[in-house]
Protein backbone atom coordinates (compact mmCIF):
# COMPACT_ATOMS: atom_id res chain seq x y z
CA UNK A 1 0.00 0.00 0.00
CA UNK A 2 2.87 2.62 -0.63
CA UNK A 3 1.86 5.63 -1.53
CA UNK A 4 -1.75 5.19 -1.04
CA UNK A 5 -2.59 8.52 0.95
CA UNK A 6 -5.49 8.50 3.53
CA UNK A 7 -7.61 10.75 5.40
CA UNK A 8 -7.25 9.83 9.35
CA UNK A 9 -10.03 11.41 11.60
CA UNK A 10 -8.15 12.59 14.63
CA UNK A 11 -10.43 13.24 17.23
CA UNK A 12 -7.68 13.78 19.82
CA UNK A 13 -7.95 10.30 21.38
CA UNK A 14 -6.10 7.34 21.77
CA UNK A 15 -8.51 5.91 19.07
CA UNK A 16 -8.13 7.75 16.43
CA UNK A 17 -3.83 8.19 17.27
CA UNK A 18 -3.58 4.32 17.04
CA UNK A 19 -5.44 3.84 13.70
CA UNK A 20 -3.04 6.70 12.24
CA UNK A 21 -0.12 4.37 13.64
CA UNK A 22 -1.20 1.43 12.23
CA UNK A 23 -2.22 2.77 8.90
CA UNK A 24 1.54 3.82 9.01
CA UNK A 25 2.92 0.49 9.55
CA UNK A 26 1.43 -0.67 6.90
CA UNK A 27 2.70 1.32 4.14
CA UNK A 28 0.01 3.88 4.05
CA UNK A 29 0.41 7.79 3.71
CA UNK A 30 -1.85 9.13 6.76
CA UNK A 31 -2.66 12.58 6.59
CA UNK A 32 -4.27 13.19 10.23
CA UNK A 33 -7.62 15.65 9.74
CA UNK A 34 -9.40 17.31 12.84
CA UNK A 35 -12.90 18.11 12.25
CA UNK A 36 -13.95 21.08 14.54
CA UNK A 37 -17.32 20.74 15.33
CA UNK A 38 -17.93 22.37 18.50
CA UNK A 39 -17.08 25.22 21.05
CA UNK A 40 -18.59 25.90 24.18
CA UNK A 41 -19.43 29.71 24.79
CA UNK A 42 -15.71 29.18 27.19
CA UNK A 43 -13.96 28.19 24.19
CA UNK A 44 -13.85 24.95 25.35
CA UNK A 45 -13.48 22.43 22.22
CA UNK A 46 -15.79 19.16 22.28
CA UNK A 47 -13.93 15.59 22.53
CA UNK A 48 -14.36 14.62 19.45
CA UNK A 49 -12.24 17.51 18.28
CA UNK A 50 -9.55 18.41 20.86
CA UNK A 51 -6.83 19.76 17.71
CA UNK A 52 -3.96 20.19 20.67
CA UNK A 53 -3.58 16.80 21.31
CA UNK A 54 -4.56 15.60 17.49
CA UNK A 55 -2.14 17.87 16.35
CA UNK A 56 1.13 16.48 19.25
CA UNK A 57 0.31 13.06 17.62
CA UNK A 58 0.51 13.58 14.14
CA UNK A 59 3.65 15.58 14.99
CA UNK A 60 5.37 12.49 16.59
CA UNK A 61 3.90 10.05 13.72
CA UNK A 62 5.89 12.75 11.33
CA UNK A 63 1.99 13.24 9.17
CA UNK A 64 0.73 15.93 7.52
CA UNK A 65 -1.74 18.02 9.71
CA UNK A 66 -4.85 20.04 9.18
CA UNK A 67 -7.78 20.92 11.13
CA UNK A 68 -11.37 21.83 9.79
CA UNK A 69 -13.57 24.00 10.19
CA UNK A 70 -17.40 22.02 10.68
CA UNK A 71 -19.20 24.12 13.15
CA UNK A 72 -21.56 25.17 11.09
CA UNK A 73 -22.20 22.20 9.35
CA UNK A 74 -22.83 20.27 12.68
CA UNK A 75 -24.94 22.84 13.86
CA UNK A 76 -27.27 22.64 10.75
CA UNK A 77 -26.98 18.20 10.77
CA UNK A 78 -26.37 17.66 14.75
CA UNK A 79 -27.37 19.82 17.50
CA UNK A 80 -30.20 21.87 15.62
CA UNK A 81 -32.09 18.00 15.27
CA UNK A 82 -30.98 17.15 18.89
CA UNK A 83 -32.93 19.98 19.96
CA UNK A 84 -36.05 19.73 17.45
CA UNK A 85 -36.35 15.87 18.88
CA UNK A 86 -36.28 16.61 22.06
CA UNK A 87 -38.66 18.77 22.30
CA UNK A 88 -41.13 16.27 20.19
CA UNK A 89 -40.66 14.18 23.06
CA UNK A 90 -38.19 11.70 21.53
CA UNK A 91 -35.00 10.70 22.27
CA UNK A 92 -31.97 11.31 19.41
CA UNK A 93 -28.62 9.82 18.63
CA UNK A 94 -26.53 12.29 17.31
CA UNK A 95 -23.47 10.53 16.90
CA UNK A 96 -25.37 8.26 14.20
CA UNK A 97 -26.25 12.09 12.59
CA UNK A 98 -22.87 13.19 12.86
CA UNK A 99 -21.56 10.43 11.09
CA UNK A 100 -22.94 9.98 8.07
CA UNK A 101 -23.77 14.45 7.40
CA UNK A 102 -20.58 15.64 9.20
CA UNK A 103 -17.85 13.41 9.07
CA UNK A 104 -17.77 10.85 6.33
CA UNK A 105 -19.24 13.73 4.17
CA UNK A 106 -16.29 16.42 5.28
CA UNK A 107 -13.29 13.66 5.07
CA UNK A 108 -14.56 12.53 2.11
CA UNK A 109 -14.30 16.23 0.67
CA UNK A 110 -11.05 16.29 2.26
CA UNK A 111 -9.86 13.15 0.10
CA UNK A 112 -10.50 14.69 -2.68
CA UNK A 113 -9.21 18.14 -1.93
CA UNK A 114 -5.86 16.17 -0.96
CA UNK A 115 -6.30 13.30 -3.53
CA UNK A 116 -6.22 10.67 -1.17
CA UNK A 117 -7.38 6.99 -2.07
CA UNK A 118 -9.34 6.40 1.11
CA UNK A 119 -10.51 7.75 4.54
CA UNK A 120 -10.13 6.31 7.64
CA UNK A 121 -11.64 6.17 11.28
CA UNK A 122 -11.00 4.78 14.84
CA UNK A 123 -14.22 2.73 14.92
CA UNK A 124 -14.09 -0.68 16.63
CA UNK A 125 -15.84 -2.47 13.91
CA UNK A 126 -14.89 -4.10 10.32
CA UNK A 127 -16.05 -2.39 7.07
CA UNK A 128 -16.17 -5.81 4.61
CA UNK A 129 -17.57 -5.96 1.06
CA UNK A 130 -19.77 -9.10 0.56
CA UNK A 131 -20.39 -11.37 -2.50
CA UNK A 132 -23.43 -9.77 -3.49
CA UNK A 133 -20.71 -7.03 -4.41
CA UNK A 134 -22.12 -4.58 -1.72
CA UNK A 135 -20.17 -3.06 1.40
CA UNK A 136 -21.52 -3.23 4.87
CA UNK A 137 -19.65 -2.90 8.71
CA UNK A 138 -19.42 -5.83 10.71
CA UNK A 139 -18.94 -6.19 14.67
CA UNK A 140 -15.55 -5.89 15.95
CA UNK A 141 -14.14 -8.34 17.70
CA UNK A 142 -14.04 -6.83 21.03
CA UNK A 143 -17.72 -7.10 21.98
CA UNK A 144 -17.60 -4.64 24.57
CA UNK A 145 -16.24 -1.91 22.22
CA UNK A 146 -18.24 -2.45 18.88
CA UNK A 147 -19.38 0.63 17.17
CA UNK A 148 -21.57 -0.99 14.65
CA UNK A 149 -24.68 0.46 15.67
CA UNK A 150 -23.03 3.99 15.44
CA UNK A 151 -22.31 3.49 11.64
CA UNK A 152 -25.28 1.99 9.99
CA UNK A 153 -26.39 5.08 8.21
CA UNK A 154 -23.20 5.05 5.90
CA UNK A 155 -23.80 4.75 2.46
CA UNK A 156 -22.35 2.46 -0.27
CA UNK A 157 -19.73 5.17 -1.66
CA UNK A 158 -18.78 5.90 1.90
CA UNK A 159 -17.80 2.37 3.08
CA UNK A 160 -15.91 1.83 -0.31
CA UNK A 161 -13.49 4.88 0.70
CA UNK A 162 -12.99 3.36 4.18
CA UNK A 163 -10.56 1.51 6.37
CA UNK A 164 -11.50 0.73 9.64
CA UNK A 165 -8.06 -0.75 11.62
CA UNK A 166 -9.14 -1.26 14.90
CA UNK A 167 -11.48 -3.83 14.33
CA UNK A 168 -9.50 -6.22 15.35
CA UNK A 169 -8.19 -4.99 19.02
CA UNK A 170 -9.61 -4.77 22.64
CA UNK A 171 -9.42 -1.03 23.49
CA UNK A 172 -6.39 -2.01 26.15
CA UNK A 173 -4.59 -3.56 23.09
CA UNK A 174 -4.69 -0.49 21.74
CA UNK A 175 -3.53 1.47 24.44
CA UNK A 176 -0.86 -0.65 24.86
CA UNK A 177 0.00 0.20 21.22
CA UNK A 178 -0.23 3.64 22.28
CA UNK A 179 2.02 3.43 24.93
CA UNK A 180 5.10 1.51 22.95
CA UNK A 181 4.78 3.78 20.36
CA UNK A 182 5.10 6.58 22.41
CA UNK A 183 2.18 8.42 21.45
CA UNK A 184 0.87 11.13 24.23
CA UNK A 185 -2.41 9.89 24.12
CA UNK A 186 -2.20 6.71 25.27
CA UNK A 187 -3.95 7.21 28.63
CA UNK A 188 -5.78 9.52 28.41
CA UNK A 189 -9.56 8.91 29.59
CA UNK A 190 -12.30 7.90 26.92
CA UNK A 191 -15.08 10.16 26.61
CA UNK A 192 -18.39 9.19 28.10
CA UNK A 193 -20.80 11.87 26.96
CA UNK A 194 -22.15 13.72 23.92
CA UNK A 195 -19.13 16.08 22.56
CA UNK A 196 -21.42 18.92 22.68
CA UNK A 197 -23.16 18.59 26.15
CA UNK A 198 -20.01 17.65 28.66
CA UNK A 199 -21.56 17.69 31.47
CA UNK A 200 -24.63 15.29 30.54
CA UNK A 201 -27.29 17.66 31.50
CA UNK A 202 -29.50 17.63 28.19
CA UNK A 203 -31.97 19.41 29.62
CA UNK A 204 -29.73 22.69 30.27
CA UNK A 205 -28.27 22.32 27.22
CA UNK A 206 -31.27 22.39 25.05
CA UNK A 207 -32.99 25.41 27.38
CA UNK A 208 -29.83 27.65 26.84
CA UNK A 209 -30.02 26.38 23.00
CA UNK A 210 -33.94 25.92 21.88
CA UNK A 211 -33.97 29.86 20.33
CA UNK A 212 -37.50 29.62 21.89
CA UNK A 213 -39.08 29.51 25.57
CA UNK A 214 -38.72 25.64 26.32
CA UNK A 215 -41.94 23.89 27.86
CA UNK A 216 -42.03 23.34 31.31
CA UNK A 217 -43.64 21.66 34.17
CA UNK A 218 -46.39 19.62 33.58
CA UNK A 219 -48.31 16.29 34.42
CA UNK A 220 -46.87 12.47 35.48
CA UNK A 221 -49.81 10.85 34.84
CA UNK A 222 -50.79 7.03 34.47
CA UNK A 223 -52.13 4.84 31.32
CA UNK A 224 -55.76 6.31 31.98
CA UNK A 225 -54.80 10.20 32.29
CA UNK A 226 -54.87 10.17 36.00
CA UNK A 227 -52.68 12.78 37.64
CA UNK A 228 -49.91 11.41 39.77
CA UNK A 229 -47.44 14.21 40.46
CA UNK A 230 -45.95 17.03 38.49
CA UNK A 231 -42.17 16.84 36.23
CA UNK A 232 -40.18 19.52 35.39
CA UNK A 233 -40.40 19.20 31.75
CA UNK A 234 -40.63 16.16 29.16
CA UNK A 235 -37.07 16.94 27.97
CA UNK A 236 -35.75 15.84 30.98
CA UNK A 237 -37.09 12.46 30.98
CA UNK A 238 -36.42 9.49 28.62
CA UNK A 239 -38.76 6.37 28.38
CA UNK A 240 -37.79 3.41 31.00
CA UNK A 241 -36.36 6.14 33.72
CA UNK A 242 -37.05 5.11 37.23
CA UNK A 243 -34.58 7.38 39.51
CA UNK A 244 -34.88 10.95 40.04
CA UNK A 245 -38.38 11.28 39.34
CA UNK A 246 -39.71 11.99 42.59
CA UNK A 247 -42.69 10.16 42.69
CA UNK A 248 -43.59 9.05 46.17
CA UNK A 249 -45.54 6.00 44.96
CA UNK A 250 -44.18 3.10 47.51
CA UNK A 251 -42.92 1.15 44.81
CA UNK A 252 -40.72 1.64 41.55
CA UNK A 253 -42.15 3.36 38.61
CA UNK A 254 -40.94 3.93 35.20
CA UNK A 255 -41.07 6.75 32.59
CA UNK A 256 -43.35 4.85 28.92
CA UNK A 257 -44.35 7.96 26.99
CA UNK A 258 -43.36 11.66 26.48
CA UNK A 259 -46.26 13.17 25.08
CA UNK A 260 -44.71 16.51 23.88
CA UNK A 261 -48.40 17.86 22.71
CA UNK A 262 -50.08 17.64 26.04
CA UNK A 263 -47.14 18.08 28.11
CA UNK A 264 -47.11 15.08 30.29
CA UNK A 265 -45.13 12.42 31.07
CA UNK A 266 -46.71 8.71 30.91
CA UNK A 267 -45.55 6.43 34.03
CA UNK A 268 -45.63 2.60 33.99
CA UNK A 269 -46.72 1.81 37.40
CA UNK A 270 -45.36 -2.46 36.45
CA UNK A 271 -42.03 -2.50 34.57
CA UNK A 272 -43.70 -4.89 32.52
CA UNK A 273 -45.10 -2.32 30.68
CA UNK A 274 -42.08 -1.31 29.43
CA UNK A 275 -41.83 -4.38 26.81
CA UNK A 276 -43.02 -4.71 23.52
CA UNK A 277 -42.76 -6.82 20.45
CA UNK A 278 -43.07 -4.49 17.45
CA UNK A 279 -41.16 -1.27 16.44
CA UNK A 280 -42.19 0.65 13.21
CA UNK A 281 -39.02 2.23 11.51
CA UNK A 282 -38.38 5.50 9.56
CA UNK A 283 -35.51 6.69 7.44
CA UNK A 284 -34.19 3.53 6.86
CA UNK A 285 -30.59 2.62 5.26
CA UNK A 286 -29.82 -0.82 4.09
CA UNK A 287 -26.09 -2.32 3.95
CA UNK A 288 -25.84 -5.97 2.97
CA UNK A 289 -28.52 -6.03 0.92
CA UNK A 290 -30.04 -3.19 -1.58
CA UNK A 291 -33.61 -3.31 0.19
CA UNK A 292 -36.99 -5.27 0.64
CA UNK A 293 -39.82 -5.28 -1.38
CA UNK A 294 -43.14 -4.62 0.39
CA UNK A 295 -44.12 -7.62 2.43
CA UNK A 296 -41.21 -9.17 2.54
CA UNK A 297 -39.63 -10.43 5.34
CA UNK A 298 -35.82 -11.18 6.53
CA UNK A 299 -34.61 -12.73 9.56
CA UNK A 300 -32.26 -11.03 12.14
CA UNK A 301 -31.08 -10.28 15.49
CA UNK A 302 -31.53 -6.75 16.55
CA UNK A 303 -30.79 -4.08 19.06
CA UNK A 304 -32.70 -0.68 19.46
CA UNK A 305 -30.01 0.96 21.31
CA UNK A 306 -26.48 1.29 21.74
CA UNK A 307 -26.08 -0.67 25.03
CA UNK A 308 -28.44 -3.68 23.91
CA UNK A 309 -27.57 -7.33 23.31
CA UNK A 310 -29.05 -8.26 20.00
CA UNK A 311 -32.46 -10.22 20.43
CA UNK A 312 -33.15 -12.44 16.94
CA UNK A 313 -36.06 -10.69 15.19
CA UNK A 314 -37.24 -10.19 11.61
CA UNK A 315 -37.41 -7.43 9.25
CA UNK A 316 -40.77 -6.63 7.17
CA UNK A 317 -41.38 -4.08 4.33
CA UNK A 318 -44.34 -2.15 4.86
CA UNK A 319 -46.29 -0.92 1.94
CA UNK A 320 -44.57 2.75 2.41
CA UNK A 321 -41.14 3.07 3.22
CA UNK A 322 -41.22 2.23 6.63
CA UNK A 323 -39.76 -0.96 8.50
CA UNK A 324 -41.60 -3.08 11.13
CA UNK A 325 -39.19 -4.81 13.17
CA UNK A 326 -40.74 -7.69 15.29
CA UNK A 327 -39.30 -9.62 17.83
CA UNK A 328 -39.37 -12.79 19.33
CA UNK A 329 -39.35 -11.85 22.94
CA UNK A 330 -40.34 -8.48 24.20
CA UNK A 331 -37.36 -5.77 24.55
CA UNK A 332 -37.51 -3.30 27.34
CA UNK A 333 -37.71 0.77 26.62
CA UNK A 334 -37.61 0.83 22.93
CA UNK A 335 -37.93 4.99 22.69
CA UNK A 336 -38.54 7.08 19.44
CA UNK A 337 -35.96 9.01 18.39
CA UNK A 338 -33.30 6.32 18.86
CA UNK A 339 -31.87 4.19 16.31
CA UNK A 340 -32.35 0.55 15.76
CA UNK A 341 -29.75 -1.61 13.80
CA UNK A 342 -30.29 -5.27 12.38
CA UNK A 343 -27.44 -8.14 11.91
CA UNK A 344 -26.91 -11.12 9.57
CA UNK A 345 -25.75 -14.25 11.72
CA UNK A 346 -22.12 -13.11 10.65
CA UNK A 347 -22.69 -10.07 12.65
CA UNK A 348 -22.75 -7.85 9.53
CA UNK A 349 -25.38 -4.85 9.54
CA UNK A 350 -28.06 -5.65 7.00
CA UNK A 351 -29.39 -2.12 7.91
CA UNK A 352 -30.94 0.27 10.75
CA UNK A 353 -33.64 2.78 10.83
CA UNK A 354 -34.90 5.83 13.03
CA UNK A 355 -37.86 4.45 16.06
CA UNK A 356 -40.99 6.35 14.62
CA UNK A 357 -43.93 4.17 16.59
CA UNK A 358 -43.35 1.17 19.28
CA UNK A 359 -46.18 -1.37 18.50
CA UNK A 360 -48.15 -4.40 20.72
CA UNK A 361 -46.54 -5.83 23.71
């Protein structure tokens, strides 16, 4: 692969430092870009786009450098949406957003700009291309770490400019990597929250944010519209909550519904009410396979969040261009707004779609 240039994401992270390192060793030309997506009103930059540190690694890998400029671009695909779902009472994943309208679209401008051959990311996961001639990503082999479900919204022409090298690795593998290559990231702490809201209060961020007067309290009410105490605003609630709600019912109670018209957040008073069956899908994206006609129906395991073990399911067409995603057991909390992502038995992503409607129990 000598000569072949690509187009590293540096984030800042040990991640993205590694898979510059690698690409390295094996005969590639990295060129390390930061994509600056956001600032806080301190100046302070978000983790996915800390330039110092991006920059002191591609220094001691000896790689071109250049950071980005994508703040208003993330605005306009990321936090602008984050906000709008919110306040519909649903519950977003803007990393799946910003990967697919951010940064596989700005890299992939950058490739060209700097006619490199391909782009590449720190993703735990595999990007393969299958017999049918068609690309997908597949899980990496570190459970724990697979990013799958963050990437199922890439298209065709985006996976075919991609190399993914960390598929293969447990995340201490690759600090150890880090660390024997000398690179100054190697321990420094993962991130744990959204880039653009540090401090995991959603609900702050979106009142100092909205543009608009946010809505306030209203009613916790039960299945039947009976009144059982008053919350402090459906954006800071997401569906299967039970702490911090202060409901002083004598046993455990969970949040089911936002209803963003009326205000009011629906409580489960049985946890049991949580699970359900069916999930209707919108926007959907297909990897593996080019689509389904309407009707049709493919078998699957799938997950309809980040942090869920893949239940085996099936797939069905429905006559518009929406997917209905049953299962064979109930899963717990399935929330609009958040994504849900189906798997061959290979553990390649045959696809994923937004949560528009959660169906029977």
């Amino acid at each position: 692969m000598t000569g072949k240039k690509v187009i590293v994401g540096m984030s800042g992270g040990v991640d993205s430092a590694v898979c510059a390192y690698l690409l390295k060793q094996q005969g590639y030309d990295p060129i390390g870009v930061t994509l600056r997506t956001w600032v806080s009103p301190d100046g302070e930059e978000g983790r996915c786009c800390e330039i110092d540190d991006a920059r002191r690694v591609a220094m001691k890998l000896g790689i071109p450098y250049y950071p980005v400029n994508c703040i208003d671009e993330f605005s306009r695909e990321v936090t602008e949406p984050f906000i709008s779902e919110y306040l519909c009472g649903h519950t977003p994943n803007p990393c799946v957003l910003c990967n697919r309208a951010v940064k596989w679209e700005k890299m992939r401008y950058m490739a060209k700009v700097l006619q490199a051959d391909y782009i590449a990311t720190g993703h735990y996961a595999h990007v393969v291309k299958l017999d049918n001639g068609r690309y997908t990503v597949g899980k990496a082999a570190c459970a724990a770490k697979d990013q799958t479900y963050m990437l199922y919204r890439l298209t065709q022409e985006d996976l075919a400019e991609t190399l993914m090298p960390l598929g293969d690795y447990t995340k201490q593998e690759v600090r150890q990597i880090a660390a024997d290559a000398g690179l100054p990231v190697a321990e420094k702490a993962d991130s744990q929250e959204i880039c653009f809201v540090p401090d995991g209060n959603y609900a702050e961020y979106i009142r100092q944010n909205a543009g608009a007067p946010v809505p306030g309290e209203g009613d916790f009410v039960d299945e039947n519209g009976k009144v059982l105490g008053k919350h402090k605003g459906v954006i800071c609630y997401t569906i299967g909550q039970r702490k911090g709600l202060g409901l002083a019912m004598g046993h455990p109670v969970f949040v089911k519904k936002l209803d963003a018209e009326k205000n009011e957040v629906v409580i489960a008073l049985e946890e049991d009410e949580l699970f359900h069956r069916e999930v209707i899908l919108r926007d959907v994206n297909f990897l593996s396979i080019p689509g389904l006609n309407a009707g049709e129906k493919l078998r699957c395991t799938a997950k309809v969040r980040y942090h869920h073990n893949n239940s085996p399911a099936f797939i069905e067409m429905t006559d518009g261009d929406r997917v209905k995603l049953t299962f064979d057991e109930p899963v717990r909390a399935a929330a609009p707004g958040q994504s849900a992502v189906f798997y061959d038995d290979k553990g390649y992503v045959i696809g994923g779609g937004i949560i528009a409607e959660v169906g029977k129990q």
